[in-house]
C-alpha atoms as a PDB file:
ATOM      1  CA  UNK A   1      88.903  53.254 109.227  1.00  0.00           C
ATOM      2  CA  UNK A   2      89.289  56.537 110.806  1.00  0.00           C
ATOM      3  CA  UNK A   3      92.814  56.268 111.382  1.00  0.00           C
ATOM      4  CA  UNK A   4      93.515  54.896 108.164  1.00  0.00           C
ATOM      5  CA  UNK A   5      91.158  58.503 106.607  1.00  0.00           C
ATOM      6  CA  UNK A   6      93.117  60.830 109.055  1.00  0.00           C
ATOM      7  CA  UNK A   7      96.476  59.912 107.328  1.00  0.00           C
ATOM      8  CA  UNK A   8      95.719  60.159 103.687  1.00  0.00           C
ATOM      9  CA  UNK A   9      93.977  63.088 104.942  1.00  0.00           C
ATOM     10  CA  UNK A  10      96.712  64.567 106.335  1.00  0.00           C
ATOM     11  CA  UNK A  11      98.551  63.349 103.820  1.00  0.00           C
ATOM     12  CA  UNK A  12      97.234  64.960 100.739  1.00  0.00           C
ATOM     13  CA  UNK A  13      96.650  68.038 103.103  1.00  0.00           C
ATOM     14  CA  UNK A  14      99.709  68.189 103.802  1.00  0.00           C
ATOM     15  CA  UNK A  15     101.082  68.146 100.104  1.00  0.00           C
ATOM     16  CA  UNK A  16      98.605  70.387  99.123  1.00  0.00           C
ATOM     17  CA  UNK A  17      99.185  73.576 101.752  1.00  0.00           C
ATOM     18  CA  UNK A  18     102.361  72.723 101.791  1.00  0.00           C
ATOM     19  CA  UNK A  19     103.098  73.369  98.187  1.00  0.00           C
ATOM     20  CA  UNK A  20     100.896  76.130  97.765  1.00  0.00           C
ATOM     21  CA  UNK A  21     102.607  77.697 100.866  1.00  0.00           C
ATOM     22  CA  UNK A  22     106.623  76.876  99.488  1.00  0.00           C
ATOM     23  CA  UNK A  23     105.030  78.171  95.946  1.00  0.00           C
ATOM     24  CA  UNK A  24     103.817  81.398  96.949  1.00  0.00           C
ATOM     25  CA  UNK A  25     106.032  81.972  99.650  1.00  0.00           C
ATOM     26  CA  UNK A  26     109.488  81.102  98.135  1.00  0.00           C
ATOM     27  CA  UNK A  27     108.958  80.184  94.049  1.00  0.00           C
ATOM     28  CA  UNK A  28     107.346  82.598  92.947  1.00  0.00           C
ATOM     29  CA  UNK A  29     109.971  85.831  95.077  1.00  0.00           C
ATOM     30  CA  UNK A  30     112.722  83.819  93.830  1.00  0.00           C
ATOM     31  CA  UNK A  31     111.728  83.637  89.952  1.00  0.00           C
ATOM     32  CA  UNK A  32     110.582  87.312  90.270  1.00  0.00           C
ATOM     33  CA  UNK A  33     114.361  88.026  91.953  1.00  0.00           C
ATOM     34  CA  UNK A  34     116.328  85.825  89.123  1.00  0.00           C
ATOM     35  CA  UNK A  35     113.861  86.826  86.058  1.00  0.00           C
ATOM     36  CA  UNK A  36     114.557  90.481  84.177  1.00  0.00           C
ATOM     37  CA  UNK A  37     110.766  90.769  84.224  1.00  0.00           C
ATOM     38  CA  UNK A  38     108.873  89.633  86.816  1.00  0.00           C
ATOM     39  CA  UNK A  39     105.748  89.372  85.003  1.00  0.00           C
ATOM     40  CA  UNK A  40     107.970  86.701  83.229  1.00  0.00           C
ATOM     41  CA  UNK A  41     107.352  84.610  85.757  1.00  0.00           C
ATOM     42  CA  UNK A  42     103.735  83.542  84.601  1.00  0.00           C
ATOM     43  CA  UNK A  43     105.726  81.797  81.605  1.00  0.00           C
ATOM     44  CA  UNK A  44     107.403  79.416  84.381  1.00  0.00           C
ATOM     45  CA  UNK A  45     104.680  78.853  87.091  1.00  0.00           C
ATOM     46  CA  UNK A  46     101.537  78.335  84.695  1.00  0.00           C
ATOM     47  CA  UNK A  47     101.987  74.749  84.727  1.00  0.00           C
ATOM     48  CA  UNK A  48     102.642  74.310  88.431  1.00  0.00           C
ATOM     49  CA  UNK A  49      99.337  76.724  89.543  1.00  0.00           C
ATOM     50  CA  UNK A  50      96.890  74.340  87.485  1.00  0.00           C
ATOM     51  CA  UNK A  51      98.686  71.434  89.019  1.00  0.00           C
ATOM     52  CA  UNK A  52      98.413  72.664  92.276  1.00  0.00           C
ATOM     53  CA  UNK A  53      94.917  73.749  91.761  1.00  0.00           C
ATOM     54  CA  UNK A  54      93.870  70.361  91.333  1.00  0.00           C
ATOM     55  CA  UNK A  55      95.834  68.620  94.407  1.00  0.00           C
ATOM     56  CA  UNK A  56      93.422  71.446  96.226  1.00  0.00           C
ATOM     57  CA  UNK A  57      90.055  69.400  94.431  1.00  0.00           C
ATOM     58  CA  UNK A  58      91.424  66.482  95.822  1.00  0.00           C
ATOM     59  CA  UNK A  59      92.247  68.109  98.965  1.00  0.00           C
ATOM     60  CA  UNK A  60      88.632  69.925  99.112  1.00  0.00           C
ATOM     61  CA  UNK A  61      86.853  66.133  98.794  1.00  0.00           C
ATOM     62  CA  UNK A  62      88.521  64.529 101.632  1.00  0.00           C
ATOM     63  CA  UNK A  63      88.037  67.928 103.500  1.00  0.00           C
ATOM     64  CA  UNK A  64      84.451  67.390 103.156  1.00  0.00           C
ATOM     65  CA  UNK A  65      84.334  64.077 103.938  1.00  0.00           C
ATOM     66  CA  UNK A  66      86.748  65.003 107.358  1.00  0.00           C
ATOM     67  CA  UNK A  67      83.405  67.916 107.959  1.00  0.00           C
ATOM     68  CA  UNK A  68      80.922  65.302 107.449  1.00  0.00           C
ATOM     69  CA  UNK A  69      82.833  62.701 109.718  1.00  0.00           C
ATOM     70  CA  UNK A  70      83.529  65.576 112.197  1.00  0.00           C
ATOM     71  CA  UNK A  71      79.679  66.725 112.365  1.00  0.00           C
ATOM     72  CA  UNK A  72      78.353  63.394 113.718  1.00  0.00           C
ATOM     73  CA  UNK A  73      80.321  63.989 116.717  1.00  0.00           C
ATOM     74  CA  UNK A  74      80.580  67.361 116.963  1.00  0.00           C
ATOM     75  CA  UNK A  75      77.953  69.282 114.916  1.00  0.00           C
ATOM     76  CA  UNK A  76      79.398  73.031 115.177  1.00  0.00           C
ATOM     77  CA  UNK A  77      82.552  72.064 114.235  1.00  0.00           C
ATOM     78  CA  UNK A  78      81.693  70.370 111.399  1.00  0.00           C
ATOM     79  CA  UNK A  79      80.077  73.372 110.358  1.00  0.00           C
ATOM     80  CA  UNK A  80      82.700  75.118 110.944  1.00  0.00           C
ATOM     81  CA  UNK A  81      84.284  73.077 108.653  1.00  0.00           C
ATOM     82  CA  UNK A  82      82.389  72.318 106.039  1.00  0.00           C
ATOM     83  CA  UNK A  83      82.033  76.214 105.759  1.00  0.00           C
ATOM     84  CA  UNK A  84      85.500  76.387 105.005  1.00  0.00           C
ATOM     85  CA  UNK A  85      85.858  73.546 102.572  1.00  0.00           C
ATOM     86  CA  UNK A  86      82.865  75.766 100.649  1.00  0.00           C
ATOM     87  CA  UNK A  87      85.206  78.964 100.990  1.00  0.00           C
ATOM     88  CA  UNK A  88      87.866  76.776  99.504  1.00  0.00           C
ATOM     89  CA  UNK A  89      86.221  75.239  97.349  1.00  0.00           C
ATOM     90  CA  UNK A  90      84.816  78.514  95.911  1.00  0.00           C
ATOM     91  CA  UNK A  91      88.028  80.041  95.675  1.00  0.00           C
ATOM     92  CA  UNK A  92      89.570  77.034  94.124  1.00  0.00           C
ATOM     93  CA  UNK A  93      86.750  77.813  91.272  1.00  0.00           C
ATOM     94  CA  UNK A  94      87.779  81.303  90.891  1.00  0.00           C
ATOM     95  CA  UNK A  95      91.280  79.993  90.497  1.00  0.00           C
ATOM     96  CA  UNK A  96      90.510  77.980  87.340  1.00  0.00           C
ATOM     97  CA  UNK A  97      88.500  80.678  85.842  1.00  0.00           C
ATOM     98  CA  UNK A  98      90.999  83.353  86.920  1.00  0.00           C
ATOM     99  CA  UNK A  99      93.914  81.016  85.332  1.00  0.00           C
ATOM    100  CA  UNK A 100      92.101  80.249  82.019  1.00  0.00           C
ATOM    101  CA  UNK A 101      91.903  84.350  81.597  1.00  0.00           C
ATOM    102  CA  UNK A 102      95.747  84.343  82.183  1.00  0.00           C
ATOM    103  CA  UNK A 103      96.308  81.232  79.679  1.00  0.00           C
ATOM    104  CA  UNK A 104      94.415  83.267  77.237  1.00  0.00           C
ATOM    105  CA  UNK A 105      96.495  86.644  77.785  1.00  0.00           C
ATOM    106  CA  UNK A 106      99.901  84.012  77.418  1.00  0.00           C
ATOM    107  CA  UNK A 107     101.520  82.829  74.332  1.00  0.00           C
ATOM    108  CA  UNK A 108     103.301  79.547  75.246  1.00  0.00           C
ATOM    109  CA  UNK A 109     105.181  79.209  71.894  1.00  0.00           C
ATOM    110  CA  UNK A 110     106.476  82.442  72.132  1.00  0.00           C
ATOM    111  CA  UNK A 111     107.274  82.850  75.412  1.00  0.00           C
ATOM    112  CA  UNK A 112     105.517  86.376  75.700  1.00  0.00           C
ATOM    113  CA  UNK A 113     102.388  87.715  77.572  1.00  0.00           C
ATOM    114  CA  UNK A 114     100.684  89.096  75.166  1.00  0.00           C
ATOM    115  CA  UNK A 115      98.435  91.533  76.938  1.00  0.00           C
ATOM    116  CA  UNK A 116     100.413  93.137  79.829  1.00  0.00           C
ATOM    117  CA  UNK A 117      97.610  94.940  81.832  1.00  0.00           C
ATOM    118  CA  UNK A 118      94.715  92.217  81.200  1.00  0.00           C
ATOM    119  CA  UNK A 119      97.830  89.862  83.145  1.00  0.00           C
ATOM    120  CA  UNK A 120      98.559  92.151  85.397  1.00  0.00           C
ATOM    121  CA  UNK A 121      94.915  92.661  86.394  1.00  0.00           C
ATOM    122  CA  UNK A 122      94.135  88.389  86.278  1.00  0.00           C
ATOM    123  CA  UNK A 123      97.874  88.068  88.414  1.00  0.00           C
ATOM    124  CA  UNK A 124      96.342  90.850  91.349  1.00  0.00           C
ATOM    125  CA  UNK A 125      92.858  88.397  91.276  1.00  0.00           C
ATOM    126  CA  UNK A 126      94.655  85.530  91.112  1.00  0.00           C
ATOM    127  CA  UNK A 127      96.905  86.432  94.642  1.00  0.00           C
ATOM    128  CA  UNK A 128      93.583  87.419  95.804  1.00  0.00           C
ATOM    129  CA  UNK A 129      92.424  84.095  95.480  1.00  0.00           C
ATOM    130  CA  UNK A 130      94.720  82.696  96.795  1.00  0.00           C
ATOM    131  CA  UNK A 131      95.108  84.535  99.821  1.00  0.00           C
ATOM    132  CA  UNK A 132      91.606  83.616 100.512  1.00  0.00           C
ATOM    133  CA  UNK A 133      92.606  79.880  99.816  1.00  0.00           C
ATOM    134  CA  UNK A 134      95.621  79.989 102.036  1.00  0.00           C
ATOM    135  CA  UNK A 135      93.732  81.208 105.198  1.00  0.00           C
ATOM    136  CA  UNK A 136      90.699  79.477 104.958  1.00  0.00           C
ATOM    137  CA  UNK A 137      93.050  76.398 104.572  1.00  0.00           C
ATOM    138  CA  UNK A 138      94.948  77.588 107.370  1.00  0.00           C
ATOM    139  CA  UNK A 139      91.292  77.907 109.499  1.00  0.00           C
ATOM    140  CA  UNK A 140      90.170  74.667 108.426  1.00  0.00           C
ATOM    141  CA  UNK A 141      93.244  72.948 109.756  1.00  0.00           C
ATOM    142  CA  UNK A 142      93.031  74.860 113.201  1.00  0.00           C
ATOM    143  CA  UNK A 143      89.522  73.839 113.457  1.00  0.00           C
ATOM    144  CA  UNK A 144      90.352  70.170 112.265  1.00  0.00           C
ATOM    145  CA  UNK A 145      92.882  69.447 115.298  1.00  0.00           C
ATOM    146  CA  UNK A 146      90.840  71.183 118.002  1.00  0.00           C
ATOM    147  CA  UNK A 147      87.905  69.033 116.932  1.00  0.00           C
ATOM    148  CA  UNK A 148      89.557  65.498 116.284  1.00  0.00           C
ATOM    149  CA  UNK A 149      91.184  66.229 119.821  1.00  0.00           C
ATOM    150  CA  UNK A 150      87.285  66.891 121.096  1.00  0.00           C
ATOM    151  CA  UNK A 151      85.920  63.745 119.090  1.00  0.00           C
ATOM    152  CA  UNK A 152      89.438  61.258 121.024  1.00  0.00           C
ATOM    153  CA  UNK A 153      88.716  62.837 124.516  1.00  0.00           C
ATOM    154  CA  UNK A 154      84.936  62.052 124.108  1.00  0.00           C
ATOM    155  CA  UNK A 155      85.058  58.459 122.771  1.00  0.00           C
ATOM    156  CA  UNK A 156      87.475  57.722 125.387  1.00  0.00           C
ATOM    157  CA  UNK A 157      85.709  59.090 128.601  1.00  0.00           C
ATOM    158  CA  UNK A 158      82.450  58.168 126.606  1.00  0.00           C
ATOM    159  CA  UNK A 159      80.308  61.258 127.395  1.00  0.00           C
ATOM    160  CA  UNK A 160      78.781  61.389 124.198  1.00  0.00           C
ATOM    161  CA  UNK A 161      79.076  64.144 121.174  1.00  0.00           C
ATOM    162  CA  UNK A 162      80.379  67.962 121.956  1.00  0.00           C
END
């Protein structure tokens, strides 16, 4: 069963950061590079945010579950990892609330932000965010290899939980 949970785990992890990482990383210079207006951009990546928004829910559950599996073997590191799984999770909050404000400044039919400085202000959160997400994702991964590596050593010399 573990096995089986470590690769959907790593799995939807690994679509998750992944994304968000090629997103913010590469999408979102290039349609600011190729777009007269940057701010223009929001009109393209709206829909792909919210959908990568919720692959991070979905990640966020099984990185729970991974804490709570981790923490019967290794207590402090499932700490450690449940407190970032709350720090994502949290941020992944803000992201849906920061998001609806930018959906409201946005007029879809018209292909126009409507507000300028309430987007620009809900686009500078919204990085914030996810800055936030990224590293804590980043940590949680870090913390997730040292402590499945831990949890294999121990069951196979069998001296008990770290």
């Amino acid at each position: 069963m573990i096995p089986c949970f470590r690769i959907l785990f790593l799995l939807v992890f690994s679509l998750y950061w992944g994304g968000l990482t090629f997103y913010t990383g590469f999408v979102v210079r290039v349609a600011h590079d190729v777009l007269n207006d940057p701010m223009d951009g929001g009109l393209i990546t709206q829909r792909v945010t919210l959908l990568i928004q919720w692959l991070g829910v979905v990640c966020v559950l099984l990185m729970a579950v991974n804490g709570l599996m981790v923490m019967r073997n290794a207590p402090k590191l499932g700490i450690s990892l449940m407190v970032c799984a709350i720090i994502l999770g949290g941020s992944l909050v803000g992201l849906f609330i920061v998001h609806g404000h930018l959906d409201a400044v946005i007029d879809v039919e018209a292909s126009e932000i409507i507000d300028r400085d309430a987007f620009t202000i809900g686009h500078r959160r919204y990085n914030q965010l996810t800055t936030i997400q990224w590293l804590a994702t980043l940590t949680y991964l870090l913390v997730t290899v040292f402590a499945w590596r831990r949890i294999d050593a121990t069951s196979v010399t069998g001296n008990g939980a770290q």
